[in-house]
C-alpha atoms as a PDB file:
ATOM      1  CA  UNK A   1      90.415 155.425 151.025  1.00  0.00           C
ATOM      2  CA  UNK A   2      94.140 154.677 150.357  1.00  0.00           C
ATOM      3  CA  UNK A   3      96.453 152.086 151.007  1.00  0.00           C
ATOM      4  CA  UNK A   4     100.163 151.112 150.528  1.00  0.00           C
ATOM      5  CA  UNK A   5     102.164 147.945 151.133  1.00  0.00           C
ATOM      6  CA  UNK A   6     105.772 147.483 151.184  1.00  0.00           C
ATOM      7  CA  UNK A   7     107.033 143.868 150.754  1.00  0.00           C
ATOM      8  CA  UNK A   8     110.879 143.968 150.193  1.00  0.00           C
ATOM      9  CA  UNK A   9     111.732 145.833 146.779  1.00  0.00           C
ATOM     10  CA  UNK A  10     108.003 145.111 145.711  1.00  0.00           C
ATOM     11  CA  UNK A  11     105.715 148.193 146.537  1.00  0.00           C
ATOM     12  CA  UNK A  12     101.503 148.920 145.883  1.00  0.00           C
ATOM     13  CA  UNK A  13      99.411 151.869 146.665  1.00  0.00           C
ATOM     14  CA  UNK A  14      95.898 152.270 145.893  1.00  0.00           C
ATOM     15  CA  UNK A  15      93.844 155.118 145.613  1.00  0.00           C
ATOM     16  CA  UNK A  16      89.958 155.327 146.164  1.00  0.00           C
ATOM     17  CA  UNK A  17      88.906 159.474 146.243  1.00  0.00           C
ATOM     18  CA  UNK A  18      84.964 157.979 145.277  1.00  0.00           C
ATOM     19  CA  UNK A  19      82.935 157.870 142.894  1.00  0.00           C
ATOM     20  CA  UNK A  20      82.040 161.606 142.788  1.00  0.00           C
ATOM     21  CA  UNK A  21      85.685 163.157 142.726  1.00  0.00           C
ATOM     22  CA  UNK A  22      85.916 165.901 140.721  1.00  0.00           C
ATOM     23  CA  UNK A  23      89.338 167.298 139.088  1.00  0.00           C
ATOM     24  CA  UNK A  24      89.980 170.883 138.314  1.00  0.00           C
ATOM     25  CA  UNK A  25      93.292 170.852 137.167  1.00  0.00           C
ATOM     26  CA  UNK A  26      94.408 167.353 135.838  1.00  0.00           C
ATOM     27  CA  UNK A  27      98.505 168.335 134.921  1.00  0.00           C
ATOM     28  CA  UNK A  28      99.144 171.554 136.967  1.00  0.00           C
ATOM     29  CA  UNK A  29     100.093 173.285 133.503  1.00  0.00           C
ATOM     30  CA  UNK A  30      99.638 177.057 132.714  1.00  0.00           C
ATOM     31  CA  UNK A  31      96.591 177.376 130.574  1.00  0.00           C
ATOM     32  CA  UNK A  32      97.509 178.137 127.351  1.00  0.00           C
ATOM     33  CA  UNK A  33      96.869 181.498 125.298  1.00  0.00           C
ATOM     34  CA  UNK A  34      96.758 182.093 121.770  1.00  0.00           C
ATOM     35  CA  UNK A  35      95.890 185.180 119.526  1.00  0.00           C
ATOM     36  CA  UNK A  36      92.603 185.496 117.686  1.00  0.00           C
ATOM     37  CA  UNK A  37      92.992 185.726 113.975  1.00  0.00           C
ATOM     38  CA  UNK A  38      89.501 185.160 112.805  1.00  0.00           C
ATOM     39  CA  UNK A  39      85.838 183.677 114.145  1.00  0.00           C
ATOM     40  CA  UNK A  40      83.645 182.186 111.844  1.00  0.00           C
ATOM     41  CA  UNK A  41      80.450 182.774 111.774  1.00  0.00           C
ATOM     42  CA  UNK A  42      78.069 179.463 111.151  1.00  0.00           C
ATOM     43  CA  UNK A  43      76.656 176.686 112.915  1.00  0.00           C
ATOM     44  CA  UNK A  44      80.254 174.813 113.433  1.00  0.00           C
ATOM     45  CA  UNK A  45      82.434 177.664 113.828  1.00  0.00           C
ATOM     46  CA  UNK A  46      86.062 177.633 113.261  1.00  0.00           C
ATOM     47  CA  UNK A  47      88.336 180.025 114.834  1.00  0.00           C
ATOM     48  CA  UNK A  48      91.838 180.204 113.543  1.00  0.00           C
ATOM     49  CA  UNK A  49      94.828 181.764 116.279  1.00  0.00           C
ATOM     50  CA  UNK A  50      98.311 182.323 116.305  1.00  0.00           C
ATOM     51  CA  UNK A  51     100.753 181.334 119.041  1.00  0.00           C
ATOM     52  CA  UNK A  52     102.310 184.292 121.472  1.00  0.00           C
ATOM     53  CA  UNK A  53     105.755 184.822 121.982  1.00  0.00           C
ATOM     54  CA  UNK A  54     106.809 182.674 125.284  1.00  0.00           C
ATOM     55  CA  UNK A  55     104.032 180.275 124.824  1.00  0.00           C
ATOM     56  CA  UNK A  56     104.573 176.679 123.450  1.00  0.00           C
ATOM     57  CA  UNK A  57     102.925 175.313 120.576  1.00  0.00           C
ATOM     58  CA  UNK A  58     100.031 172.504 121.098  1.00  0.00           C
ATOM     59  CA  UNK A  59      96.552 172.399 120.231  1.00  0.00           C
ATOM     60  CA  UNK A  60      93.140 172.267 122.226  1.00  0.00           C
ATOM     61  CA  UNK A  61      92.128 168.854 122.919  1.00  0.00           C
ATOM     62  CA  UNK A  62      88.728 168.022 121.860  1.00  0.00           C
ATOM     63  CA  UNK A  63      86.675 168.692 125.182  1.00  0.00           C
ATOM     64  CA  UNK A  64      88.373 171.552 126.048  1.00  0.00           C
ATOM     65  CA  UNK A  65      87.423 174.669 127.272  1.00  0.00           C
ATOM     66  CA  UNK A  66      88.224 178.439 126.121  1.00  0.00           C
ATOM     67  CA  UNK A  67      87.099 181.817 127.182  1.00  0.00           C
ATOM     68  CA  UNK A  68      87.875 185.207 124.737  1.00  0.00           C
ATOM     69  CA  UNK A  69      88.884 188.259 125.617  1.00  0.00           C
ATOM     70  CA  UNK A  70      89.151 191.802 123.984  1.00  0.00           C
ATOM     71  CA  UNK A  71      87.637 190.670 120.617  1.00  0.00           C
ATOM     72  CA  UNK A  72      86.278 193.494 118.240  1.00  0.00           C
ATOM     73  CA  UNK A  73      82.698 192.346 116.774  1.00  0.00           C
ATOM     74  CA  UNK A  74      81.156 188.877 117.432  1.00  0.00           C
ATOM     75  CA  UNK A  75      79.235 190.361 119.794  1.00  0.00           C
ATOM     76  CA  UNK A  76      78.399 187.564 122.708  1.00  0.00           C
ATOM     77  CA  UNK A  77      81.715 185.918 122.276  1.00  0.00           C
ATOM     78  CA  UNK A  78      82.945 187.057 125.565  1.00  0.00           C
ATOM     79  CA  UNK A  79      80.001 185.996 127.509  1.00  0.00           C
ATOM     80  CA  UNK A  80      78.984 182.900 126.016  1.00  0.00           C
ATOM     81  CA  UNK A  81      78.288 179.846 129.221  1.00  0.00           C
ATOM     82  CA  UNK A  82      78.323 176.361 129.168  1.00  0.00           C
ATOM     83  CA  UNK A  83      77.681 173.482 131.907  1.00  0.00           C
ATOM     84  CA  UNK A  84      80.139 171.348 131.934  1.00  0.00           C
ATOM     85  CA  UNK A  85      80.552 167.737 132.582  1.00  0.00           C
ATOM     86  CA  UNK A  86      80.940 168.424 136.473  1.00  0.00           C
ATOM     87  CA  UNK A  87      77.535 170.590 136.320  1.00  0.00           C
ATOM     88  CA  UNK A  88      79.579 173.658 136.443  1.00  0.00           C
ATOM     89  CA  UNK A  89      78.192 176.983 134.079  1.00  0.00           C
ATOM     90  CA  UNK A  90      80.949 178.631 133.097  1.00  0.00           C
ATOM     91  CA  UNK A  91      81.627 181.763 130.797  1.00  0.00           C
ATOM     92  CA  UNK A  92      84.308 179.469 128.054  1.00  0.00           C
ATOM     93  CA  UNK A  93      83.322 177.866 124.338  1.00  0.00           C
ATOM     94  CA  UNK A  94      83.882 174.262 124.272  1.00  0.00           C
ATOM     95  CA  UNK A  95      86.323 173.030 121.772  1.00  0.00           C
ATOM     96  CA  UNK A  96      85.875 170.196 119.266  1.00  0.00           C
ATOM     97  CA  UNK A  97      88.318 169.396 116.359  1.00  0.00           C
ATOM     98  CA  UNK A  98      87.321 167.939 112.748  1.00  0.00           C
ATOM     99  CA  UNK A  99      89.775 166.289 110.500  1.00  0.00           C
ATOM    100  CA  UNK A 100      91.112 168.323 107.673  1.00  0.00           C
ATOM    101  CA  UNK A 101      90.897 171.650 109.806  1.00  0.00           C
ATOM    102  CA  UNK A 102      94.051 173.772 109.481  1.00  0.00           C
ATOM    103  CA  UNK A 103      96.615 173.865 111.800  1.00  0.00           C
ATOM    104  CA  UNK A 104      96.302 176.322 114.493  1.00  0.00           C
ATOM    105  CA  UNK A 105      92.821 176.408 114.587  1.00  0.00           C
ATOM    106  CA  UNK A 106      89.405 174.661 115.829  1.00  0.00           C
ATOM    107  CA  UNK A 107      85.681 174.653 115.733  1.00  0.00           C
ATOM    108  CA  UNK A 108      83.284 176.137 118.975  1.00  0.00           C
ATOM    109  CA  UNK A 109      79.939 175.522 117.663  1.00  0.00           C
ATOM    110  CA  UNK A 110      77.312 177.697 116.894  1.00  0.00           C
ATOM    111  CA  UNK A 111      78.186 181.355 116.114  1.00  0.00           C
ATOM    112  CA  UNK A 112      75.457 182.317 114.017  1.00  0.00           C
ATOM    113  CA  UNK A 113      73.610 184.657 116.013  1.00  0.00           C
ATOM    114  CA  UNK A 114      76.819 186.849 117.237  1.00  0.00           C
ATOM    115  CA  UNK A 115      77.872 189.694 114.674  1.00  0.00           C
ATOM    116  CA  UNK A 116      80.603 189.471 112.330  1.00  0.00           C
ATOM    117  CA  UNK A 117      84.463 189.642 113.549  1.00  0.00           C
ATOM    118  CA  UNK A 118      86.188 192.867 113.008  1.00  0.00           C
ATOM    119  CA  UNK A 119      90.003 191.637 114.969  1.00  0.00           C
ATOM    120  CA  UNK A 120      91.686 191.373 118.200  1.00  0.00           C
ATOM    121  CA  UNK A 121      91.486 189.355 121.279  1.00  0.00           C
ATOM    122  CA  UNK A 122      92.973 186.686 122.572  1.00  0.00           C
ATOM    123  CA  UNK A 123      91.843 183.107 123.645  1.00  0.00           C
ATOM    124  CA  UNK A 124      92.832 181.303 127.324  1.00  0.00           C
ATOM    125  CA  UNK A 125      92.495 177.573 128.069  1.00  0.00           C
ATOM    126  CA  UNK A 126      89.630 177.741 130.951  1.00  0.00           C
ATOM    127  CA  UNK A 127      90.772 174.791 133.323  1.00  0.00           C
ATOM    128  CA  UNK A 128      87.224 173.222 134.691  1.00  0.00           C
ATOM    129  CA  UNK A 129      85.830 170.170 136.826  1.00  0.00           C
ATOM    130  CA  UNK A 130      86.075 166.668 135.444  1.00  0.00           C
ATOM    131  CA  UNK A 131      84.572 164.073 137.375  1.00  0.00           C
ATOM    132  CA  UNK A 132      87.008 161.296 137.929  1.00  0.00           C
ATOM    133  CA  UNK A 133      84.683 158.358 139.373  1.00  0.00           C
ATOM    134  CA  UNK A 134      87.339 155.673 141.665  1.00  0.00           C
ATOM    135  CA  UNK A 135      86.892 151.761 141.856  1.00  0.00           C
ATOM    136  CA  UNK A 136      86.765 150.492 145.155  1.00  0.00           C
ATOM    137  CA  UNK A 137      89.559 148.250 146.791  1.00  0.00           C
ATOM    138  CA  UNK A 138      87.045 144.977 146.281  1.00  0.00           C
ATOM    139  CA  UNK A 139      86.605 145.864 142.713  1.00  0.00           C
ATOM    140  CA  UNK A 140      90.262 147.170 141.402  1.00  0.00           C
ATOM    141  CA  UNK A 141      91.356 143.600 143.197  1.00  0.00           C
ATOM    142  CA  UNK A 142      89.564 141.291 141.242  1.00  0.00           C
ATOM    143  CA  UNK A 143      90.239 143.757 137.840  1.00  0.00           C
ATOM    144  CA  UNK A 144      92.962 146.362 138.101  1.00  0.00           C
ATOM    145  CA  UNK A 145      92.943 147.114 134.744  1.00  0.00           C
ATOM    146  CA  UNK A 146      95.421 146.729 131.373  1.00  0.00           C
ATOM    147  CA  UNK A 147      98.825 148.372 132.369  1.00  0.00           C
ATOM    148  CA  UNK A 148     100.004 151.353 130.689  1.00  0.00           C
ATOM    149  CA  UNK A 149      96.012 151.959 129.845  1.00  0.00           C
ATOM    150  CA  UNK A 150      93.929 151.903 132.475  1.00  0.00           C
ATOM    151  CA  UNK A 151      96.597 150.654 134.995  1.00  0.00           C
ATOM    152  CA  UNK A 152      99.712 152.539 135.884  1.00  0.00           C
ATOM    153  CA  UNK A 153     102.364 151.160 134.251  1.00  0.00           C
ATOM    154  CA  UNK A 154     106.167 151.144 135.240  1.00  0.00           C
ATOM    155  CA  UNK A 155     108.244 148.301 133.521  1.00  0.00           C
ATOM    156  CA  UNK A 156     108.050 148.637 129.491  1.00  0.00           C
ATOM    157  CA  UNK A 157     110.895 146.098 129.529  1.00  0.00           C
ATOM    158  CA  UNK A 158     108.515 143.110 131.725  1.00  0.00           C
ATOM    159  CA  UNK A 159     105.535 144.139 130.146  1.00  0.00           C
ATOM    160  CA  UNK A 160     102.279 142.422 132.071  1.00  0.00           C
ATOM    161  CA  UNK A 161     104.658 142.245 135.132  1.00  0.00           C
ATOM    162  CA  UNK A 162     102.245 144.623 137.333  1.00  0.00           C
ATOM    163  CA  UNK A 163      99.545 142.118 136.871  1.00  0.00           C
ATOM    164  CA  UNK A 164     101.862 139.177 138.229  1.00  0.00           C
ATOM    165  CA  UNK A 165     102.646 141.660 141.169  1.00  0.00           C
ATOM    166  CA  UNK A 166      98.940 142.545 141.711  1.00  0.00           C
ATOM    167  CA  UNK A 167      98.101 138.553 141.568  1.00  0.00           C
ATOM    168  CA  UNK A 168     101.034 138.220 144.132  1.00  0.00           C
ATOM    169  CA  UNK A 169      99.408 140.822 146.347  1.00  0.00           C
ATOM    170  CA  UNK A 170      96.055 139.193 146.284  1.00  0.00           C
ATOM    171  CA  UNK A 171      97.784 136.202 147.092  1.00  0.00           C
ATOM    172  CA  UNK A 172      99.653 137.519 150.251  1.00  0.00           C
ATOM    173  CA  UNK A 173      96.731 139.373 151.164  1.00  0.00           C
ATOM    174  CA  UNK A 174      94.819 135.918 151.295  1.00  0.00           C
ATOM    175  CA  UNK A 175      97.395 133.627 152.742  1.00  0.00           C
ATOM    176  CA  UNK A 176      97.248 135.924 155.531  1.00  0.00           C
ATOM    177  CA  UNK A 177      93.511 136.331 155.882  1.00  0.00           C
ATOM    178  CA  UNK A 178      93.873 132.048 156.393  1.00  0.00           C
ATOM    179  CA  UNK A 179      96.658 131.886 158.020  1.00  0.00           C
ATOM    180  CA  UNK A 180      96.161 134.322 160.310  1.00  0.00           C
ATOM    181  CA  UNK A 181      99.990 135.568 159.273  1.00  0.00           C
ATOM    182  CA  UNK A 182     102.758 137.118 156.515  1.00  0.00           C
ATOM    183  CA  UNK A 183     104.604 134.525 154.598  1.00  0.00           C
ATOM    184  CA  UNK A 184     107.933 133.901 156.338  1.00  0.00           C
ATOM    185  CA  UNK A 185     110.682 135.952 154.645  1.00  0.00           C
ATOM    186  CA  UNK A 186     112.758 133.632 152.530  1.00  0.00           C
ATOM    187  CA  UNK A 187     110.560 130.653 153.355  1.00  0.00           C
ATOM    188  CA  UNK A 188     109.885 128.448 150.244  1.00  0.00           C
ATOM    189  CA  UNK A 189     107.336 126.255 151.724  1.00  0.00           C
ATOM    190  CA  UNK A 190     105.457 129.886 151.798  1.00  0.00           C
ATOM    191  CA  UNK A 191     106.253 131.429 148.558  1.00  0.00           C
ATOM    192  CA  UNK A 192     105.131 128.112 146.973  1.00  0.00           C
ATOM    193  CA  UNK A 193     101.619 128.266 149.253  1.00  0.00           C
ATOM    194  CA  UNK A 194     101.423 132.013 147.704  1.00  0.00           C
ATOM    195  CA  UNK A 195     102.064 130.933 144.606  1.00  0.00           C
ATOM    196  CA  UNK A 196      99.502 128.134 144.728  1.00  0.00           C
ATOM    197  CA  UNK A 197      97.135 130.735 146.032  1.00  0.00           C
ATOM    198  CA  UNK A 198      97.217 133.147 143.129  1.00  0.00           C
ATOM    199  CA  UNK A 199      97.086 129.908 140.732  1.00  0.00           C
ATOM    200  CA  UNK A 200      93.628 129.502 142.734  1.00  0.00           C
ATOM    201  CA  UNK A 201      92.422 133.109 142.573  1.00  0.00           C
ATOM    202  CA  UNK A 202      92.518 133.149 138.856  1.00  0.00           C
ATOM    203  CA  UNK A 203      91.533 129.549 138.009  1.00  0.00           C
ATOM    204  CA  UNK A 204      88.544 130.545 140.332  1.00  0.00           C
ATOM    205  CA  UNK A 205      87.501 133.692 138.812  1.00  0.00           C
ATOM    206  CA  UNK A 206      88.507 135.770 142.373  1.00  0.00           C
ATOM    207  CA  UNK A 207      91.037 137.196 140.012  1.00  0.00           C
ATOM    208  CA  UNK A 208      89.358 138.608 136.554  1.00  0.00           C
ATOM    209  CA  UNK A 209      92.723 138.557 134.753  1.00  0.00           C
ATOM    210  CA  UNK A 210      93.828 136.650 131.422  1.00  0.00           C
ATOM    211  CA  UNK A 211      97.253 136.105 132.815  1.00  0.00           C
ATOM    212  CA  UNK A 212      99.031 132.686 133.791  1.00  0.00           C
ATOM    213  CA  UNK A 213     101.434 132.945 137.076  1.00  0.00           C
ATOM    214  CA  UNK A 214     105.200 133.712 136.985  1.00  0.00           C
ATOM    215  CA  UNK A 215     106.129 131.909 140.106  1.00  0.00           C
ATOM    216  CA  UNK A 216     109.453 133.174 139.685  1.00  0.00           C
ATOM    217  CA  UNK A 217     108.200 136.541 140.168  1.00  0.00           C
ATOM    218  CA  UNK A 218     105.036 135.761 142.717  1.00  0.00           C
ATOM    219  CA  UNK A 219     107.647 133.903 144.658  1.00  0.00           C
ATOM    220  CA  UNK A 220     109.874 136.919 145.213  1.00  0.00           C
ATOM    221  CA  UNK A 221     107.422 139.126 146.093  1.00  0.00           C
ATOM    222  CA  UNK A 222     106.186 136.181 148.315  1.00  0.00           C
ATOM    223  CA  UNK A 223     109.363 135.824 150.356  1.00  0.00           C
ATOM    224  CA  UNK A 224     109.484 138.992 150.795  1.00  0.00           C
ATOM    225  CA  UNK A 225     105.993 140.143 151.893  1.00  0.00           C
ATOM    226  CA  UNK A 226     106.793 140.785 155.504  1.00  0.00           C
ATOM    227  CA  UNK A 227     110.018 142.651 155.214  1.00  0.00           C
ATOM    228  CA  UNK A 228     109.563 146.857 155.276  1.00  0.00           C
ATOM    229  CA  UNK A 229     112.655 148.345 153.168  1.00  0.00           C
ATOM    230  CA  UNK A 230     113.001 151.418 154.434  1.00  0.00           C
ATOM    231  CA  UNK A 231     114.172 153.244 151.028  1.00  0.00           C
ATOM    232  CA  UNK A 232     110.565 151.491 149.434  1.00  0.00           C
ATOM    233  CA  UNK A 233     108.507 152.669 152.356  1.00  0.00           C
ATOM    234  CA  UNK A 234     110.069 156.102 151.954  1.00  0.00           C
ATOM    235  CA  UNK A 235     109.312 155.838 147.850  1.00  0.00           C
ATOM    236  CA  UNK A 236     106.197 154.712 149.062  1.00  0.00           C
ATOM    237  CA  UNK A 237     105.037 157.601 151.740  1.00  0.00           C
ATOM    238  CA  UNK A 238     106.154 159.986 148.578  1.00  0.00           C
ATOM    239  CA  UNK A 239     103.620 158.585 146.037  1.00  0.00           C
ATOM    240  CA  UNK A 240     100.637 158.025 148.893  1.00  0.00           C
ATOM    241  CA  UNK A 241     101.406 162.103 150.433  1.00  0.00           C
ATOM    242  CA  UNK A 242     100.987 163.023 146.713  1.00  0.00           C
ATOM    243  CA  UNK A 243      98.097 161.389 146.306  1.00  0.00           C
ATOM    244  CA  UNK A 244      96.735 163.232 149.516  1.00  0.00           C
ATOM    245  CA  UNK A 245      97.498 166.217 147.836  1.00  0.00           C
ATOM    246  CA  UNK A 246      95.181 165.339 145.053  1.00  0.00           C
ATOM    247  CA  UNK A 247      92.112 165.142 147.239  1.00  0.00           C
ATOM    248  CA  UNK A 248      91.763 169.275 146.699  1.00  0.00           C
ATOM    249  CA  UNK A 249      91.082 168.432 143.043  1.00  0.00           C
ATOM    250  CA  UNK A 250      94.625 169.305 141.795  1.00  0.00           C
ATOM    251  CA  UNK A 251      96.102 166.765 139.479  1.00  0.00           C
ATOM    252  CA  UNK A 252      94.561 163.507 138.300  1.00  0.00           C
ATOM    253  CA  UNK A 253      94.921 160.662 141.051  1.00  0.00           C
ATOM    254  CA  UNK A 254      96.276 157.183 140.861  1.00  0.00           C
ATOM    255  CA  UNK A 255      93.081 154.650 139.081  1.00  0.00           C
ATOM    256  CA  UNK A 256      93.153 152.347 141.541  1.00  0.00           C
ATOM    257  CA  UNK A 257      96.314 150.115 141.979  1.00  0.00           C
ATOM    258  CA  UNK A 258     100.306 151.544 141.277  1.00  0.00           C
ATOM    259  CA  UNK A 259     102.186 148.603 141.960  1.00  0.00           C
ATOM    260  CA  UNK A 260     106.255 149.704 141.474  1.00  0.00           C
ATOM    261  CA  UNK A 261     109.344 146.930 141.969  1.00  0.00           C
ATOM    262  CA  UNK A 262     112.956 147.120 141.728  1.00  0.00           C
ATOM    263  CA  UNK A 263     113.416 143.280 141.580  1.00  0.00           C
ATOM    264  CA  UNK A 264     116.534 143.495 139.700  1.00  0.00           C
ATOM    265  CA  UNK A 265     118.280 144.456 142.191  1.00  0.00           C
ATOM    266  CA  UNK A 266     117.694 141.006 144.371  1.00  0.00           C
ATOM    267  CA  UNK A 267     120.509 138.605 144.629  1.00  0.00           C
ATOM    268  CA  UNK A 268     120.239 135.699 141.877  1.00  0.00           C
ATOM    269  CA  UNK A 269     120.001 132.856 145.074  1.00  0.00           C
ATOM    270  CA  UNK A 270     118.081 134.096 148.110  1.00  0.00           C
ATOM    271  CA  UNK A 271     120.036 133.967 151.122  1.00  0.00           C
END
């Protein structure tokens, strides 16, 4: 399920691929290669590398996943499986990392059974499912989520001002649900109603957020709920057909509510 909304300069999508969505390839990055230098052999095995020439530095992440290729010795490296989180079995070592380790290296486990390392080989970032469970619209409405944490953020300079605009959706959404209509554009009688509304929604619990209302910026997006600004809706089509896109797997989608604004470019007295 997906779902955008443009109100003026004040846009949301949100994003629901279920609660079983699984991601194979969460940046669209080239997986990255390094040389083998050495395999330990032990129960926490660390394996040291050595960057190419043409590939940029960076380390595993703990979690990942690497397959070897070409190695002399440790014999069962190359064919080594693990299930991953998704339920997959694939043919890959998964990585963990231990403070103190030297750079350019990390551990795979248990290597005690293969046969020493002689040299060679190389090492290749094996990109595998993740499942990526979604919220639905009921729940990401009463809790979206912290912004630049679970939340997309957008606005480091009005930080929190996401949730004001996602309490100023839920009040729009529920003005019209009782009044069987949009706020009037530039109508204060109606931005103040919104803005009583989303007072109500949190002092009620509809809303599960630790915030207190900005009317200044409810009211905005309130008096301008029912106007479609045709370079927002065209922002907005961008973000949702992305998001489309996502439903093969590729990239990681939106959790639940993106809620952008360009409110500085309003006038400073509404016409």
């Amino acid at each position: 399920f997906m779902y955008a909304r443009c109100c003026g300069v004040f846009g949301s999508v949100f994003v629901d691929l279920g609660d079983q969505h699984v991601v194979v390839d969460e940046n669209g990055d080239p997986p990255m290669v390094r040389l083998v230098t050495d395999v330990e052999i032990g129960e926490d095995a660390l394996v040291r590398v050595a960057v190419p020439d043409g590939q940029p530095p960076g380390s595993f992440p703990d979690g990942a996943y690497v397959e070897f290729a070409d190695v002399e010795g440790c014999d069962g490296l190359l064919t080594h499986t693990e299930v991953t989180e998704a339920g997959d079995t694939v043919t890959a070592w998964k990585v963990t990392n231990k403070p103190g380790d030297p750079k350019n290296s990390f551990r795979i486990g248990d290597t005690s059974k293969l046969s020493p390392f002689k040299k060679g080989g190389t090492l290749t970032e094996k990109k595998v499912g993740v499942k990526v469970a979604s919220k639905s619209f009921g729940e990401m409405l009463k809790n979206p989520g912290t912004p630049f944490m679970d939340m997309v953020g957008v606005d480091m300079l009005n930080f929190g001002v996401e949730l004001q605009h996602h309490a100023g959706l839920a009040a729009i959404l529920s003005f019209q649900g009782t009044q069987g209509r949009m706020p009037k554009v530039n109508d204060a009688a109606d931005a103040a109603a919104v803005v009583a509304e989303a007072k109500r929604l949190l002092a009620e619990k509809v809303l599960d957020m630790e915030i207190e209302v900005d009317a200044d910026v409810v009211g905005k997006i309130a008096m301008m709920a029912a106007v479609e600004l045709q370079p927002m809706a065209t922002f907005l089509g961008g973000v949702l057909a992305q998001e489309v896109v996502k439903v093969s797997g590729k990239y990681t989608p939106i959790p639940g509510f993106f809620h952008f604004h360009a409110m500085e470019s309003l006038p400073k007295q509404f016409p």
